[in-house]
N, C-alpha and C. Protein backbone atom coordinates (compact mmCIF):
# COMPACT_ATOMS: atom_id res chain seq x y z
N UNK A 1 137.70 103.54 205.35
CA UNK A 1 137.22 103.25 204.01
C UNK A 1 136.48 101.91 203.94
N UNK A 2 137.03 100.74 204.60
CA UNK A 2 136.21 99.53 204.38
C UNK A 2 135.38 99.64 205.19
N UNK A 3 135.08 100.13 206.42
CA UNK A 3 133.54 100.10 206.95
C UNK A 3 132.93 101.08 206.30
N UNK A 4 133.26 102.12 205.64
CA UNK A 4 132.28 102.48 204.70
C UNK A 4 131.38 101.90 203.88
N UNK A 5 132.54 101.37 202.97
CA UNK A 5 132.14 100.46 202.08
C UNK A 5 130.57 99.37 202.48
N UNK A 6 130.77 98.37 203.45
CA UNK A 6 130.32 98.20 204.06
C UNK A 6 129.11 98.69 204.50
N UNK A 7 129.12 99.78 204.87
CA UNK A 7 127.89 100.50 205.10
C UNK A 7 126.71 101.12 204.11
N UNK A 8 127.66 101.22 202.98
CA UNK A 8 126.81 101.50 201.58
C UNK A 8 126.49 99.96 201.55
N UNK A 9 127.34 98.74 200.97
CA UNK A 9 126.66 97.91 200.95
C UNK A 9 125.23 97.13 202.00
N UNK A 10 125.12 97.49 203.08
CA UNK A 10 124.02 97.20 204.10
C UNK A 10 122.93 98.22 203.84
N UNK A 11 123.29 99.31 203.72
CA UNK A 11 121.96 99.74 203.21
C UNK A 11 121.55 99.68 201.88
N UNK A 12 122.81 99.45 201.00
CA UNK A 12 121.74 98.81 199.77
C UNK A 12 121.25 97.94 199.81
N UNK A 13 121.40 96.91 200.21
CA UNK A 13 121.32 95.98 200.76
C UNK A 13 119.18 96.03 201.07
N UNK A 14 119.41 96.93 202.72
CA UNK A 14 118.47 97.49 203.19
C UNK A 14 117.12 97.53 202.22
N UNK A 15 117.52 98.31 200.98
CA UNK A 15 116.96 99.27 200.06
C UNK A 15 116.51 98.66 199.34
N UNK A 16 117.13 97.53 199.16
CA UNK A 16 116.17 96.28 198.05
C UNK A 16 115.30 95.87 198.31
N UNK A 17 115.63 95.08 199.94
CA UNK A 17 114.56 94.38 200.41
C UNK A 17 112.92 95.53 200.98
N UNK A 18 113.55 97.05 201.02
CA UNK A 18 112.26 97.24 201.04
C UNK A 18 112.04 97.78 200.02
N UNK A 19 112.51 97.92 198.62
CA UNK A 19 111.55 97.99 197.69
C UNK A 19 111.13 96.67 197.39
N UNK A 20 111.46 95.63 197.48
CA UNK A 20 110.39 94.15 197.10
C UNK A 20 109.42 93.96 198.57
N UNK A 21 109.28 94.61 199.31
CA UNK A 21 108.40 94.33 200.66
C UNK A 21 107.64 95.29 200.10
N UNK A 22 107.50 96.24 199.68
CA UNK A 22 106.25 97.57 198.80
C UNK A 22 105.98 97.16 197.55
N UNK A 23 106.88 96.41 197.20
CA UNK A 23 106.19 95.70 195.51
C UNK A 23 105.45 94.14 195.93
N UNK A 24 105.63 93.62 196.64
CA UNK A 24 104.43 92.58 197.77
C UNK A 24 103.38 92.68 197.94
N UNK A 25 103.53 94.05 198.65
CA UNK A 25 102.00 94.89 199.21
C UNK A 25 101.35 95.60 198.02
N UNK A 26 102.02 96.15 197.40
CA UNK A 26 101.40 96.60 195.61
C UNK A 26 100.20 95.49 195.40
N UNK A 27 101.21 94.40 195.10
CA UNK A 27 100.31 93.41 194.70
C UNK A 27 99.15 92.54 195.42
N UNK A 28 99.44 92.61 196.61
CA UNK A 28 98.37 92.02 197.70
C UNK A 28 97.13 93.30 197.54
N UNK A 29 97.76 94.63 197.56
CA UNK A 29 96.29 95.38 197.77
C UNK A 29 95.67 95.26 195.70
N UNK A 30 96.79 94.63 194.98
CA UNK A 30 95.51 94.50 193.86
C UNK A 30 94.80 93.73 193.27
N UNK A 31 94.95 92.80 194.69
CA UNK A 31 94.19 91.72 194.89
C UNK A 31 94.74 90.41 194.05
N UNK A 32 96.34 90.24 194.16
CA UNK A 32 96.81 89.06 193.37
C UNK A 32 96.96 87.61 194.78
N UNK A 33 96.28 86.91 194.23
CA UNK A 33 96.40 85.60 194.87
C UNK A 33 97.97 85.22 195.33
N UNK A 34 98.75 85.57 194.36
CA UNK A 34 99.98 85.13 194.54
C UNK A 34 100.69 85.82 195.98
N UNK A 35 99.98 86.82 195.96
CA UNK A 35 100.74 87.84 197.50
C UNK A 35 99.60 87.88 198.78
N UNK A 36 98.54 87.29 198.26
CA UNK A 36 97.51 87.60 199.33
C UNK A 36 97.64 86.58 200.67
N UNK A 37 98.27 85.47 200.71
CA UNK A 37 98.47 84.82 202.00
C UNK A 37 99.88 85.28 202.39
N UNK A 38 100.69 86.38 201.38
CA UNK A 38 102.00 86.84 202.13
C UNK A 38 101.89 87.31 203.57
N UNK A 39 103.41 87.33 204.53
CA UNK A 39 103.63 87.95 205.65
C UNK A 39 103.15 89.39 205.38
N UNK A 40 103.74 90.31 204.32
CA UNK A 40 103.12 91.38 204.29
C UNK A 40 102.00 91.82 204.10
N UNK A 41 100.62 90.85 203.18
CA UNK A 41 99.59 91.11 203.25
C UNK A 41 98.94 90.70 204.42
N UNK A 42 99.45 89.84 205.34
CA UNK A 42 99.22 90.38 206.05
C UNK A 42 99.20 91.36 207.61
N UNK A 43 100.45 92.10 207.52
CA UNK A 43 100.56 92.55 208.02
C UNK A 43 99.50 93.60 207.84
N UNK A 44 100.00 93.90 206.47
CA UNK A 44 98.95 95.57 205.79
C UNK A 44 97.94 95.56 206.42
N UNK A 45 97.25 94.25 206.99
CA UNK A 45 95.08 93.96 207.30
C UNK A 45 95.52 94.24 208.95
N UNK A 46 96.50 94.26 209.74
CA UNK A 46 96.91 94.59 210.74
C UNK A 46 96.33 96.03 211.19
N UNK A 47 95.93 96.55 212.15
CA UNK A 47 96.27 97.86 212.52
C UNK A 47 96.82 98.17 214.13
N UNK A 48 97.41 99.23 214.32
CA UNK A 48 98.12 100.21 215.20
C UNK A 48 96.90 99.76 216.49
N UNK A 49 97.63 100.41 217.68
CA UNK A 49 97.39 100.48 218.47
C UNK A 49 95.67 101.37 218.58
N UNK A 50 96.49 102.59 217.69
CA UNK A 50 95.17 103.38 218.18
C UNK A 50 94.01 103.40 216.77
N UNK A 51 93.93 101.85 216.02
CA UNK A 51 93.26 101.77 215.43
C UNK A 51 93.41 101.74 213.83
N UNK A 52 94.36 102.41 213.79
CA UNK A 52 94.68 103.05 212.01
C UNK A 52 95.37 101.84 211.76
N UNK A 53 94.90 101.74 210.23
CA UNK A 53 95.97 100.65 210.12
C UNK A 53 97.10 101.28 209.55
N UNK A 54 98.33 100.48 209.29
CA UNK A 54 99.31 100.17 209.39
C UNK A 54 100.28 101.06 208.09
N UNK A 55 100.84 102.13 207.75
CA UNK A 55 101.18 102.78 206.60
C UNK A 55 102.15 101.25 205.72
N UNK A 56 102.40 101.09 204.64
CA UNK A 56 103.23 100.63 203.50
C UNK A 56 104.37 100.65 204.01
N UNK A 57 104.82 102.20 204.73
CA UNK A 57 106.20 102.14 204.88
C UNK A 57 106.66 100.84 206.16
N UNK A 58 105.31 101.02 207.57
CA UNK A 58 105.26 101.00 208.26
C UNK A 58 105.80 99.55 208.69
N UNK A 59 104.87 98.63 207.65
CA UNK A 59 104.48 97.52 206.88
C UNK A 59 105.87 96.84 206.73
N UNK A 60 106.29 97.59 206.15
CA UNK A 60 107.98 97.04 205.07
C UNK A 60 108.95 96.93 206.36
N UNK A 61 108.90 98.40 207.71
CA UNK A 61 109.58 98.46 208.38
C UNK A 61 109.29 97.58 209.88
N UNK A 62 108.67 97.17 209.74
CA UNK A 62 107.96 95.83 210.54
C UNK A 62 108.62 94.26 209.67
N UNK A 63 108.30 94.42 208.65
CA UNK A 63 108.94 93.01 207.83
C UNK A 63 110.64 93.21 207.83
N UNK A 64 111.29 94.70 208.03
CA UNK A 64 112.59 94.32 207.62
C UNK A 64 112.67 94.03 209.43
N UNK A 65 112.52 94.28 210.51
CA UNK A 65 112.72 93.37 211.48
C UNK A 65 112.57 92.39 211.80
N UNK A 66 111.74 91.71 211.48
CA UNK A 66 111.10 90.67 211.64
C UNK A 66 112.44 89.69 210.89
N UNK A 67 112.87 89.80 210.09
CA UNK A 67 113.73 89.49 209.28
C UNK A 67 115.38 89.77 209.87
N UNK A 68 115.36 90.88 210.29
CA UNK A 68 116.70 90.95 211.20
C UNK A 68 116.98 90.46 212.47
N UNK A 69 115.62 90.29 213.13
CA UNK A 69 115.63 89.78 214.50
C UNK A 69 115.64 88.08 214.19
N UNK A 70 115.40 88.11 212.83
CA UNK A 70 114.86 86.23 212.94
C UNK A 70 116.19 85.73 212.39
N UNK A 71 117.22 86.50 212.94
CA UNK A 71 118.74 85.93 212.30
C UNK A 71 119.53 85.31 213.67
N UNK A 72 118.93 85.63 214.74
CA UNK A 72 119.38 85.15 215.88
C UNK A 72 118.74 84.06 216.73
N UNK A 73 117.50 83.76 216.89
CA UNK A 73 116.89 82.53 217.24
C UNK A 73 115.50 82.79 216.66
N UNK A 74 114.89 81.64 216.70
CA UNK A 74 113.44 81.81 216.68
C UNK A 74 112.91 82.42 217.12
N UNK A 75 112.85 82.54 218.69
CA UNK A 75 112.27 82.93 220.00
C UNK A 75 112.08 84.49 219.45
N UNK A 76 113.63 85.30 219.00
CA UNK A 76 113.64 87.14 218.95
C UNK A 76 112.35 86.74 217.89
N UNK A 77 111.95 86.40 216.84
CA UNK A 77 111.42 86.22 215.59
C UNK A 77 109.72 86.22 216.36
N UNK A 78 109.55 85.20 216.84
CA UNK A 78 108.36 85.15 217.59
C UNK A 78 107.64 86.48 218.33
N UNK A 79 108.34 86.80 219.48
CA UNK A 79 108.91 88.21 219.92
C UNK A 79 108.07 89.61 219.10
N UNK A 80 109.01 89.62 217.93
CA UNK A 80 109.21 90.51 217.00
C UNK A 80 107.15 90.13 216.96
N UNK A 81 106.47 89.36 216.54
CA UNK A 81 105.88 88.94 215.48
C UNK A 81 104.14 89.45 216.57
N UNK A 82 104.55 89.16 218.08
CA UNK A 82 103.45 89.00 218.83
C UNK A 82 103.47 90.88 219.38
């Protein structure tokens, strides 16, 4: 029961931070100053390997690592980022 618990709380948790990482990018693609030098805007101007850029979801799921890895040193954070 308590690692349940637990587990609902981490992914709500989860669930917040990527609905405010898609309400970021909302606002960076409608061109608000306030989000346009964000990590996520620019990630969004980023693209993939094979050219495409980068989906919203893709975006958010790139920022929530970046964010989980950057809980252990700089270095994973860096890592994550290159």
């Amino acid at each position: 029961p308590l690692q349940r618990a637990k587990t609902r709380a981490f992914k709500g948790a989860l669930q917040l931070y990527r609905s405010t990482a898609e309400a970021i990018l909302q606002r960076a693609a409608a061109g608000s100053s306030e989000a346009s030098g964000s990590l996520a805007a620019k990630l969004a101007k980023c693209a993939e390997s094979g050219g495409s850029a980068l989906t919203p979801s893709a975006v958010a799921d790139e920022m929530t690592g970046l964010l989980l890895a950057g809980h252990e040193t700089s270095s994973n954070t860096a890592t994550w980022a290159l």
